[in-house]
PDB file of N, CA and C in Angstrom:
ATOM      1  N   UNK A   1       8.790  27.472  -8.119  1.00  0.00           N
ATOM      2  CA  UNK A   1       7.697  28.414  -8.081  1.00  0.00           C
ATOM      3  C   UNK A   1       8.142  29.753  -7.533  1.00  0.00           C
ATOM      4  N   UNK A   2       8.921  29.230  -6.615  1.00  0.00           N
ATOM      5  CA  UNK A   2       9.842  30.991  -6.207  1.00  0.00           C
ATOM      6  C   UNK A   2      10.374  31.607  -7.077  1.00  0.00           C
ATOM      7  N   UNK A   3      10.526  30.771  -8.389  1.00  0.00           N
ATOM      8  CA  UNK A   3      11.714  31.604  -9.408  1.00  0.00           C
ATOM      9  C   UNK A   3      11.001  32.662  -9.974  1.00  0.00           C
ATOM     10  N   UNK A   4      11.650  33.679 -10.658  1.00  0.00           N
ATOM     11  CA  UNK A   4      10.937  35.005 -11.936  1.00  0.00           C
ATOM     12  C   UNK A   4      10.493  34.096 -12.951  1.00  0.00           C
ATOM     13  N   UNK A   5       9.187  33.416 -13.665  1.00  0.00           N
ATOM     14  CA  UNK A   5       9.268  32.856 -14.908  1.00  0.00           C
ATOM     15  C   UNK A   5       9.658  33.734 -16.213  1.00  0.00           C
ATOM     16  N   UNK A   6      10.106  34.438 -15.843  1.00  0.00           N
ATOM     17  CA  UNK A   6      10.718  35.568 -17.111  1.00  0.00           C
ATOM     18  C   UNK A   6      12.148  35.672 -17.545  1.00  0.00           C
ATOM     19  N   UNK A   7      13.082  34.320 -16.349  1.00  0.00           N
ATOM     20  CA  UNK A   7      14.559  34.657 -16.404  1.00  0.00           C
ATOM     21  C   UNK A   7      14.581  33.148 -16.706  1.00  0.00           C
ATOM     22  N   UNK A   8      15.262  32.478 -18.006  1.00  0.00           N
ATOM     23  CA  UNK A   8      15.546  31.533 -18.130  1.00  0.00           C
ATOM     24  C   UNK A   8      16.597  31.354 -17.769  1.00  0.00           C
ATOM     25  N   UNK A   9      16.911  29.572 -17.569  1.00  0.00           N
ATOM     26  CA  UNK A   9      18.318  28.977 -17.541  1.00  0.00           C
ATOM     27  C   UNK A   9      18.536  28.008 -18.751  1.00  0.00           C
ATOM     28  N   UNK A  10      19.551  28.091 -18.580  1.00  0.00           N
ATOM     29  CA  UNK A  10      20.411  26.950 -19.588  1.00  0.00           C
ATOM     30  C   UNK A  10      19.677  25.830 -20.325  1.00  0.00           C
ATOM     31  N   UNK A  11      19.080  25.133 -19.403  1.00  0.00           N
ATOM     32  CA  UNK A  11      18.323  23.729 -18.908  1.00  0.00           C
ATOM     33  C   UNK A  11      16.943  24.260 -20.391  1.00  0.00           C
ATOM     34  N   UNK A  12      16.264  25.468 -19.766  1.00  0.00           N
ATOM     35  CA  UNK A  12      14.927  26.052 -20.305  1.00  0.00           C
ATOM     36  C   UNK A  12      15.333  26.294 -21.446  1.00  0.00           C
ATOM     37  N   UNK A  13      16.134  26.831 -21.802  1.00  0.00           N
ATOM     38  CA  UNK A  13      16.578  27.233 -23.379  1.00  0.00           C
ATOM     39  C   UNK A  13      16.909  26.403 -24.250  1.00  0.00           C
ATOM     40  N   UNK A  14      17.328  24.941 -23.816  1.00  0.00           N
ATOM     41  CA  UNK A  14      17.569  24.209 -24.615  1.00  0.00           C
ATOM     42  C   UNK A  14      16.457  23.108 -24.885  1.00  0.00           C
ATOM     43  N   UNK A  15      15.317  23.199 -23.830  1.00  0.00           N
ATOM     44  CA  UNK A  15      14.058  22.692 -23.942  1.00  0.00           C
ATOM     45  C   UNK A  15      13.158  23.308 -24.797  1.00  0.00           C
ATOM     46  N   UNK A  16      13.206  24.668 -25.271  1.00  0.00           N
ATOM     47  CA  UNK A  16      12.819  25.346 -26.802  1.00  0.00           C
ATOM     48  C   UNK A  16      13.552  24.845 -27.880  1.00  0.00           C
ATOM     49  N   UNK A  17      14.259  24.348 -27.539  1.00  0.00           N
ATOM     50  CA  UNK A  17      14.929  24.053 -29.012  1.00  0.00           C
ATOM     51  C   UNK A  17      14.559  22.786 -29.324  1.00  0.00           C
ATOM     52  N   UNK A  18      14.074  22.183 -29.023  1.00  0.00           N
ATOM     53  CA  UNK A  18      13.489  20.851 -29.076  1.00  0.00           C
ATOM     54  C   UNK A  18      12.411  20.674 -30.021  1.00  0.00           C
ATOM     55  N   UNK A  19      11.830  19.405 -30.709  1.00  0.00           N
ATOM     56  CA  UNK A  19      10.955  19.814 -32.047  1.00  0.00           C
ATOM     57  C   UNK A  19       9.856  18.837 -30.728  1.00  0.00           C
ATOM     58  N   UNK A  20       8.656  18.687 -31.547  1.00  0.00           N
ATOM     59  CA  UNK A  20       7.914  18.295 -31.086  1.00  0.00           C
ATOM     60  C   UNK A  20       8.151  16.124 -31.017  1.00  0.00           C
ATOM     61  N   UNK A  21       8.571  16.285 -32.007  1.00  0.00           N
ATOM     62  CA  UNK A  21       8.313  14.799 -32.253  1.00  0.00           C
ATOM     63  C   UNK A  21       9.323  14.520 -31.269  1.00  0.00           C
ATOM     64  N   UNK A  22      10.741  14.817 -30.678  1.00  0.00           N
ATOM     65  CA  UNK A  22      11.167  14.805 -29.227  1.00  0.00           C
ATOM     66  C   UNK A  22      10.786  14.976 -28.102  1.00  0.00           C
ATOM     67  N   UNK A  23       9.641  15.828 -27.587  1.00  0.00           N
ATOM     68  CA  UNK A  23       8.872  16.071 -26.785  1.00  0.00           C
ATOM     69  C   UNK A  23       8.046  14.618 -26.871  1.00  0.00           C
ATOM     70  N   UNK A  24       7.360  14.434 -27.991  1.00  0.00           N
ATOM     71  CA  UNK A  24       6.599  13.467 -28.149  1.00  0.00           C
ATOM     72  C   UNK A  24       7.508  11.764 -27.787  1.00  0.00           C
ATOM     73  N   UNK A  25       8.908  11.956 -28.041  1.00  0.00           N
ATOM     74  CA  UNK A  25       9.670  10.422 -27.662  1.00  0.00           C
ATOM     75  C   UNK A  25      10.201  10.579 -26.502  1.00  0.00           C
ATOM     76  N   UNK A  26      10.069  11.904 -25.695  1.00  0.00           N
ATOM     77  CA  UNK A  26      10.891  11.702 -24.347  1.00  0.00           C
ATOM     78  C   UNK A  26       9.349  11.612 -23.662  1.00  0.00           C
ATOM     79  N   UNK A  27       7.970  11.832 -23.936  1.00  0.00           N
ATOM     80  CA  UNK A  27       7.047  11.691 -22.878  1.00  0.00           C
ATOM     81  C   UNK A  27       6.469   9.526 -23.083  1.00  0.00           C
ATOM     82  N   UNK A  28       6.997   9.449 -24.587  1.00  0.00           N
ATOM     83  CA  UNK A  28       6.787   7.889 -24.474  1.00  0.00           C
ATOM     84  C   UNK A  28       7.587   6.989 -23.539  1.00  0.00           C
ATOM     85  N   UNK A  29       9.044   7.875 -23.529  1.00  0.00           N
ATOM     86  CA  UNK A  29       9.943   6.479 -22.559  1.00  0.00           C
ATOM     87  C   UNK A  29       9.508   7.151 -21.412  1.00  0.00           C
ATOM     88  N   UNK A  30       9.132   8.648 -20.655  1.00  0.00           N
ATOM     89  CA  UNK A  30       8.476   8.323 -19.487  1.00  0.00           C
ATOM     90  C   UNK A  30       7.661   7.046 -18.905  1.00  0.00           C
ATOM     91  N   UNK A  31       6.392   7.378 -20.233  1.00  0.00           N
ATOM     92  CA  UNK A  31       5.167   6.455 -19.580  1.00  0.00           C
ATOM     93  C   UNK A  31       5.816   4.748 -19.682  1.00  0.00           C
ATOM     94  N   UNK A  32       6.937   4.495 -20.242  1.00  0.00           N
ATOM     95  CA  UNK A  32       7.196   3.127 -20.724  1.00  0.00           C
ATOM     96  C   UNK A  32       8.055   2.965 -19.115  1.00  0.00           C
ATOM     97  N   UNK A  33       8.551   4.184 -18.660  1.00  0.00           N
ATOM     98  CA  UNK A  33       9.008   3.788 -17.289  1.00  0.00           C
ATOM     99  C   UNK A  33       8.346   3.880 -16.133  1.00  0.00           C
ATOM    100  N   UNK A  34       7.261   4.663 -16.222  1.00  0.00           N
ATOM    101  CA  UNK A  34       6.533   5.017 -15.181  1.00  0.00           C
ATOM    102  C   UNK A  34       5.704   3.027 -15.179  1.00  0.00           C
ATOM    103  N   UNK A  35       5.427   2.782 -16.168  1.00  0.00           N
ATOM    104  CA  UNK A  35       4.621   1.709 -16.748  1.00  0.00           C
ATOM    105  C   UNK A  35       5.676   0.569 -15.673  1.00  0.00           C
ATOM    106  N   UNK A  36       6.820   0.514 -15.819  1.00  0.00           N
ATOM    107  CA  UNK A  36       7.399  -0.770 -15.346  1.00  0.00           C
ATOM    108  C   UNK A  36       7.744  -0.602 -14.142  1.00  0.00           C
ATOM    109  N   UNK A  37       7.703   0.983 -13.265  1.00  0.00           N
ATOM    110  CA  UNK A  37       8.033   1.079 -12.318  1.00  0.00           C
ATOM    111  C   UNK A  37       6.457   0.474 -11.606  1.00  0.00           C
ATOM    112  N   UNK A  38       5.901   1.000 -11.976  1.00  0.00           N
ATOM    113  CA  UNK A  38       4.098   0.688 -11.175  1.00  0.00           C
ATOM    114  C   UNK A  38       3.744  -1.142 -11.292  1.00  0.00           C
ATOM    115  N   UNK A  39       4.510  -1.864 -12.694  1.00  0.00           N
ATOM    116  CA  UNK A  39       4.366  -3.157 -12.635  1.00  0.00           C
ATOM    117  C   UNK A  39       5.607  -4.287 -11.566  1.00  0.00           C
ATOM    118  N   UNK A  40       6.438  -3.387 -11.275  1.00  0.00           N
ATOM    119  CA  UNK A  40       7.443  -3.541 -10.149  1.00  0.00           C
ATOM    120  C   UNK A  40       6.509  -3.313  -8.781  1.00  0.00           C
ATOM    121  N   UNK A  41       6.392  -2.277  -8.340  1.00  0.00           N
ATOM    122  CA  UNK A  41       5.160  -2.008  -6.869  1.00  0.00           C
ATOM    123  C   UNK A  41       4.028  -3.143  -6.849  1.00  0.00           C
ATOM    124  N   UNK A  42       3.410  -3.582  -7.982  1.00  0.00           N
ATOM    125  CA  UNK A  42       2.196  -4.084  -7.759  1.00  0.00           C
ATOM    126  C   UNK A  42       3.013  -5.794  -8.123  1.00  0.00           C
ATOM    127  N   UNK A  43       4.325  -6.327  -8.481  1.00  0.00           N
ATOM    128  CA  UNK A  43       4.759  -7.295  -8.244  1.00  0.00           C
ATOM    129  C   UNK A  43       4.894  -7.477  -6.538  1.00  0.00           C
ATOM    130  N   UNK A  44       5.665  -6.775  -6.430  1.00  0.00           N
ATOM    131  CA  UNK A  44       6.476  -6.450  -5.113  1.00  0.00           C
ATOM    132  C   UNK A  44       4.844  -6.705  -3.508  1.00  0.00           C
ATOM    133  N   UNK A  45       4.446  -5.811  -4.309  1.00  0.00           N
ATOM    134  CA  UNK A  45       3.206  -5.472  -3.231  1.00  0.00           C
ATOM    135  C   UNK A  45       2.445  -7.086  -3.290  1.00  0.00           C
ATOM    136  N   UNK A  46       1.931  -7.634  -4.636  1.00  0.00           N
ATOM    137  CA  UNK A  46       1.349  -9.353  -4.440  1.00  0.00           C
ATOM    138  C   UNK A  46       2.411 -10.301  -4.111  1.00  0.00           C
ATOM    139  N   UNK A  47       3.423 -10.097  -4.005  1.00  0.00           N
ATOM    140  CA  UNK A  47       4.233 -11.416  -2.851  1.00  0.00           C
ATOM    141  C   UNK A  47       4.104 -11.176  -2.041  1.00  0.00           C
ATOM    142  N   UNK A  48       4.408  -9.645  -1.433  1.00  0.00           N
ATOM    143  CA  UNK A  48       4.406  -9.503  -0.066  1.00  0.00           C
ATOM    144  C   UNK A  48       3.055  -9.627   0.789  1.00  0.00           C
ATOM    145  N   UNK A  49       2.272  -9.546   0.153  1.00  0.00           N
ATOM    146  CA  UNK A  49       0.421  -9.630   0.612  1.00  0.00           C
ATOM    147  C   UNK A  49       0.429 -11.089   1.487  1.00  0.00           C
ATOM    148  N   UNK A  50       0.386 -11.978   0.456  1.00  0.00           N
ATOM    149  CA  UNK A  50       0.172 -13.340   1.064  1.00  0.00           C
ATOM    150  C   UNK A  50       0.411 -14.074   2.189  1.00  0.00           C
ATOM    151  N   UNK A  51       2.120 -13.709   1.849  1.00  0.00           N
ATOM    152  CA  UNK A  51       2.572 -13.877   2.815  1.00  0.00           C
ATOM    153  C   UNK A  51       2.696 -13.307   4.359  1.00  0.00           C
ATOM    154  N   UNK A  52       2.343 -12.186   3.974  1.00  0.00           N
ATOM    155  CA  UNK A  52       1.652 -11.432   5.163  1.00  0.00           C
ATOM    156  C   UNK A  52       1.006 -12.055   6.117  1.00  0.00           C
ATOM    157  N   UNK A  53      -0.104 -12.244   5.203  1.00  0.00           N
ATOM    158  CA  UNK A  53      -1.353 -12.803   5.420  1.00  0.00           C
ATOM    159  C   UNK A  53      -1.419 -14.185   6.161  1.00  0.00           C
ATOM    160  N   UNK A  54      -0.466 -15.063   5.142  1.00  0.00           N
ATOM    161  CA  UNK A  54      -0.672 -16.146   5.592  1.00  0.00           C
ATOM    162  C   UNK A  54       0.491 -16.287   7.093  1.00  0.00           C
ATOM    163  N   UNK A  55       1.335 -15.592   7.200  1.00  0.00           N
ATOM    164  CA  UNK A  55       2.522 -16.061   8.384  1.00  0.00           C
ATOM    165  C   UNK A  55       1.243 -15.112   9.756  1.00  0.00           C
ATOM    166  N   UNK A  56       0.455 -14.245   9.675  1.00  0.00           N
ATOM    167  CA  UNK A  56      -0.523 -13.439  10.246  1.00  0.00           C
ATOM    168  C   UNK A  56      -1.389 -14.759  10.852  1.00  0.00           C
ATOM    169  N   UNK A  57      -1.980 -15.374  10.113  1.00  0.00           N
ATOM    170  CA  UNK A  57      -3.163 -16.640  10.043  1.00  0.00           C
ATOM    171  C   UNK A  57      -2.546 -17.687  10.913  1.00  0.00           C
ATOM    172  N   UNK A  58      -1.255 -18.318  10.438  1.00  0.00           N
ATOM    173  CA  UNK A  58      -0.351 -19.096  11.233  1.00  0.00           C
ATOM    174  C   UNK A  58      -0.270 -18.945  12.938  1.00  0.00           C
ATOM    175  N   UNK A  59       0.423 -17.344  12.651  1.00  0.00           N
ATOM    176  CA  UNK A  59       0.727 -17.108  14.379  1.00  0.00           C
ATOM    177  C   UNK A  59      -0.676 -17.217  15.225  1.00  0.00           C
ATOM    178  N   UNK A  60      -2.032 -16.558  14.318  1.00  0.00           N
ATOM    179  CA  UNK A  60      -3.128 -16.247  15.396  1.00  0.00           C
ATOM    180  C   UNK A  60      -3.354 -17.969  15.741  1.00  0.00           C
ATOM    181  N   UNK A  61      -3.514 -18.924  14.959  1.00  0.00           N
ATOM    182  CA  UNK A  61      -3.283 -20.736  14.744  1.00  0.00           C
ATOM    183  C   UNK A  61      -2.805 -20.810  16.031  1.00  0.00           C
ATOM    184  N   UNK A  62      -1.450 -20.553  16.156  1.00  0.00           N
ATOM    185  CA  UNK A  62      -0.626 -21.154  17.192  1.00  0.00           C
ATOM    186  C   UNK A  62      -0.601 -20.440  18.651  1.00  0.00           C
ATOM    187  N   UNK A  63      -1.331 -18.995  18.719  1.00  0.00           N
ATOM    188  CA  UNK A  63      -2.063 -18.421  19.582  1.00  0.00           C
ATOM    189  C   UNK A  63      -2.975 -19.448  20.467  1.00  0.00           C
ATOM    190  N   UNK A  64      -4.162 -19.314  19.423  1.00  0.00           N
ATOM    191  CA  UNK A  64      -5.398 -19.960  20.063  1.00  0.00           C
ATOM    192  C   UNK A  64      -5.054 -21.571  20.462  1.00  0.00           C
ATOM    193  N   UNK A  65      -3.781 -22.244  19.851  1.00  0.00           N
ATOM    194  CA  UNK A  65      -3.638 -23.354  20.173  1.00  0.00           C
ATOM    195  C   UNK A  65      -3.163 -23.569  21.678  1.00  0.00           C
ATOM    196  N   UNK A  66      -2.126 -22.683  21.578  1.00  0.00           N
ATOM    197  CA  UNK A  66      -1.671 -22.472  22.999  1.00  0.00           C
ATOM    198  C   UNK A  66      -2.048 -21.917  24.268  1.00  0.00           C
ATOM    199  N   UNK A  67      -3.150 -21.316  23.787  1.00  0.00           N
ATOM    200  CA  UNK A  67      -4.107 -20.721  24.715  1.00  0.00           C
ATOM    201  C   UNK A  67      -5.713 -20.985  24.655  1.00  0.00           C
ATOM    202  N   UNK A  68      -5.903 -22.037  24.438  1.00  0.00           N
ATOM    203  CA  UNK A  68      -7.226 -22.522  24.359  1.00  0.00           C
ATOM    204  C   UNK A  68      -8.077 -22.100  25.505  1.00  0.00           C
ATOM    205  N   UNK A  69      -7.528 -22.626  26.460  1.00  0.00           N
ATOM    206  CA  UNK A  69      -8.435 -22.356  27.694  1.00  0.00           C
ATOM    207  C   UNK A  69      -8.577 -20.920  28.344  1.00  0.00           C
ATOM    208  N   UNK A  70      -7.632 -19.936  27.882  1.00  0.00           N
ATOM    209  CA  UNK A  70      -7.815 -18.498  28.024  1.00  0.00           C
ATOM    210  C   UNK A  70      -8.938 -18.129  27.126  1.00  0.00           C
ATOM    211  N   UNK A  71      -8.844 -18.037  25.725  1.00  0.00           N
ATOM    212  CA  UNK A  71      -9.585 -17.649  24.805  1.00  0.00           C
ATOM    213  C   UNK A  71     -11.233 -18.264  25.019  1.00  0.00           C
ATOM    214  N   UNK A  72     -11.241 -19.136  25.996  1.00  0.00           N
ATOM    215  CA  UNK A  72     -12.935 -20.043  25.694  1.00  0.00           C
ATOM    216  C   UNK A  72     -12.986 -19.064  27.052  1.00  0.00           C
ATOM    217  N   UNK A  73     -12.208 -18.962  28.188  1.00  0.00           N
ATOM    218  CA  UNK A  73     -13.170 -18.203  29.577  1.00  0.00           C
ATOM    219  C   UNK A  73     -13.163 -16.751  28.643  1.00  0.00           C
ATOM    220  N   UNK A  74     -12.480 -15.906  28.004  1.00  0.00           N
ATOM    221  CA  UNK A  74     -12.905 -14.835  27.165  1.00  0.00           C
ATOM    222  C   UNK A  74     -14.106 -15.057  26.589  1.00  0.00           C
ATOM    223  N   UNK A  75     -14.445 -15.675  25.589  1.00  0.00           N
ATOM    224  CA  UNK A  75     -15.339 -15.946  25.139  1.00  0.00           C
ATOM    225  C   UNK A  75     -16.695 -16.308  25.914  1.00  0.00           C
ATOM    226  N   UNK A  76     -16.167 -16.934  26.901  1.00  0.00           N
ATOM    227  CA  UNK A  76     -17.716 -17.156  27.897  1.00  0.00           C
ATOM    228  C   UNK A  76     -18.232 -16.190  28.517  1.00  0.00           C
ATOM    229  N   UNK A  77     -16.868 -15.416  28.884  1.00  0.00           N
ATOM    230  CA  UNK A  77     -17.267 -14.179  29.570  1.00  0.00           C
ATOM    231  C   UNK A  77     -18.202 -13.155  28.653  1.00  0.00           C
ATOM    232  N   UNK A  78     -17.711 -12.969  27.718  1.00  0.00           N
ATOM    233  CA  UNK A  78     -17.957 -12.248  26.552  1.00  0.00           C
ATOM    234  C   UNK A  78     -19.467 -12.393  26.288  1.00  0.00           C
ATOM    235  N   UNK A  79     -19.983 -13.558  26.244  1.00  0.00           N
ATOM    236  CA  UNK A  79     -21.441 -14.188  25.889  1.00  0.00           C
ATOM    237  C   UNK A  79     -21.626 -13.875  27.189  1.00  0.00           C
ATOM    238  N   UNK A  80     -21.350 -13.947  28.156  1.00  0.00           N
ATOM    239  CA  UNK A  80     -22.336 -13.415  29.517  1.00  0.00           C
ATOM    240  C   UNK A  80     -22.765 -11.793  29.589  1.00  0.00           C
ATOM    241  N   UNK A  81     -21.659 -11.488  28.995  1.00  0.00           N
ATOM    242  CA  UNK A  81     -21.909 -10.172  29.369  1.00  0.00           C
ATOM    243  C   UNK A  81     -22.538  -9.748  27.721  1.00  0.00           C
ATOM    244  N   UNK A  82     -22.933 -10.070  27.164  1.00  0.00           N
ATOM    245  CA  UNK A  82     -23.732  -9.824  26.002  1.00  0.00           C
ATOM    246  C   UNK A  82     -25.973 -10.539  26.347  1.00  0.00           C
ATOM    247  N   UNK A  83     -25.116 -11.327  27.250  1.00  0.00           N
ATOM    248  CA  UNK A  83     -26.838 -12.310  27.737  1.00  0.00           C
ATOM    249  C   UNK A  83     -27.375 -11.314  28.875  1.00  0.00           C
ATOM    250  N   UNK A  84     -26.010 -10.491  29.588  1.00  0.00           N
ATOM    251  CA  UNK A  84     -26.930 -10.122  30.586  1.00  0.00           C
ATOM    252  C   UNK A  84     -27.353  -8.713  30.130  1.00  0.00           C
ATOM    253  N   UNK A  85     -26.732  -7.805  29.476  1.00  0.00           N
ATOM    254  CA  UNK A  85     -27.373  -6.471  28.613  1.00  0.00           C
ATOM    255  C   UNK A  85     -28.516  -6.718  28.362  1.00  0.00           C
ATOM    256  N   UNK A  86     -28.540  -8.014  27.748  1.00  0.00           N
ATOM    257  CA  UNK A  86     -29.785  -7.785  26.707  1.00  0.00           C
ATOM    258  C   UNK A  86     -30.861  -8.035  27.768  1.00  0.00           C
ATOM    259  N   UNK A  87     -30.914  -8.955  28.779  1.00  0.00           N
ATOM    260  CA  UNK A  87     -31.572  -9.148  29.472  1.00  0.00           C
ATOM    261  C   UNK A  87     -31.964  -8.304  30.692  1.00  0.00           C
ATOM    262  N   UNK A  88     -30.882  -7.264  30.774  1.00  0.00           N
ATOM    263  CA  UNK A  88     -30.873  -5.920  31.391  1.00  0.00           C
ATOM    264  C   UNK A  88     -30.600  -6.166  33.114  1.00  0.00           C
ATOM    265  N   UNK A  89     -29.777  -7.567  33.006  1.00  0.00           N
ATOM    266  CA  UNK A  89     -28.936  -7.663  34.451  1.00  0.00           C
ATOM    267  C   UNK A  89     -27.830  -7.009  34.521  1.00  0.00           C
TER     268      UNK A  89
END
């Protein structure tokens, strides 16, 4: 955008010389790559989800297992102090 658009290069001059129906086969193998690059991300992206997810689900599992009796005085506490707001102690 900094450049003069009035001073071509090399690159630009030989992109006029080009017919259309080339224009027209170099914008098809774009989209045919853009196409497999985006079906690569959205492979890539649904394995990695799950598993996310599921090794996420696991650890909080083995959390609350191991800490049962922390998580229930949280929780009791939690309901007290929700009983006494409402009740305006």
């Amino acid at each position: 955008m900094d450049q003069d658009q009035s001073q071509t290069g090399p690159e630009l001059a030989e992109q006029r010389e080009r017919t259309a129906e080339q224009v027209r086969e170099e914008i098809e193998q774009t989209r045919a790559e853009l196409g497999d690059t985006v079906a690569a991300l959205v492979s890539a992206a649904q394995e990695a989800a799950p598993e996310s997810a599921s090794d996420a689900r696991q650890r909080l599992q083995a959390f609350a297992k191991q800490n049962s009796l922390v998580l229930s005085a949280l929780a009791t506490f939690g309901l007290a102090m929700m009983i006494g707001r409402r009740t305006g102690r």
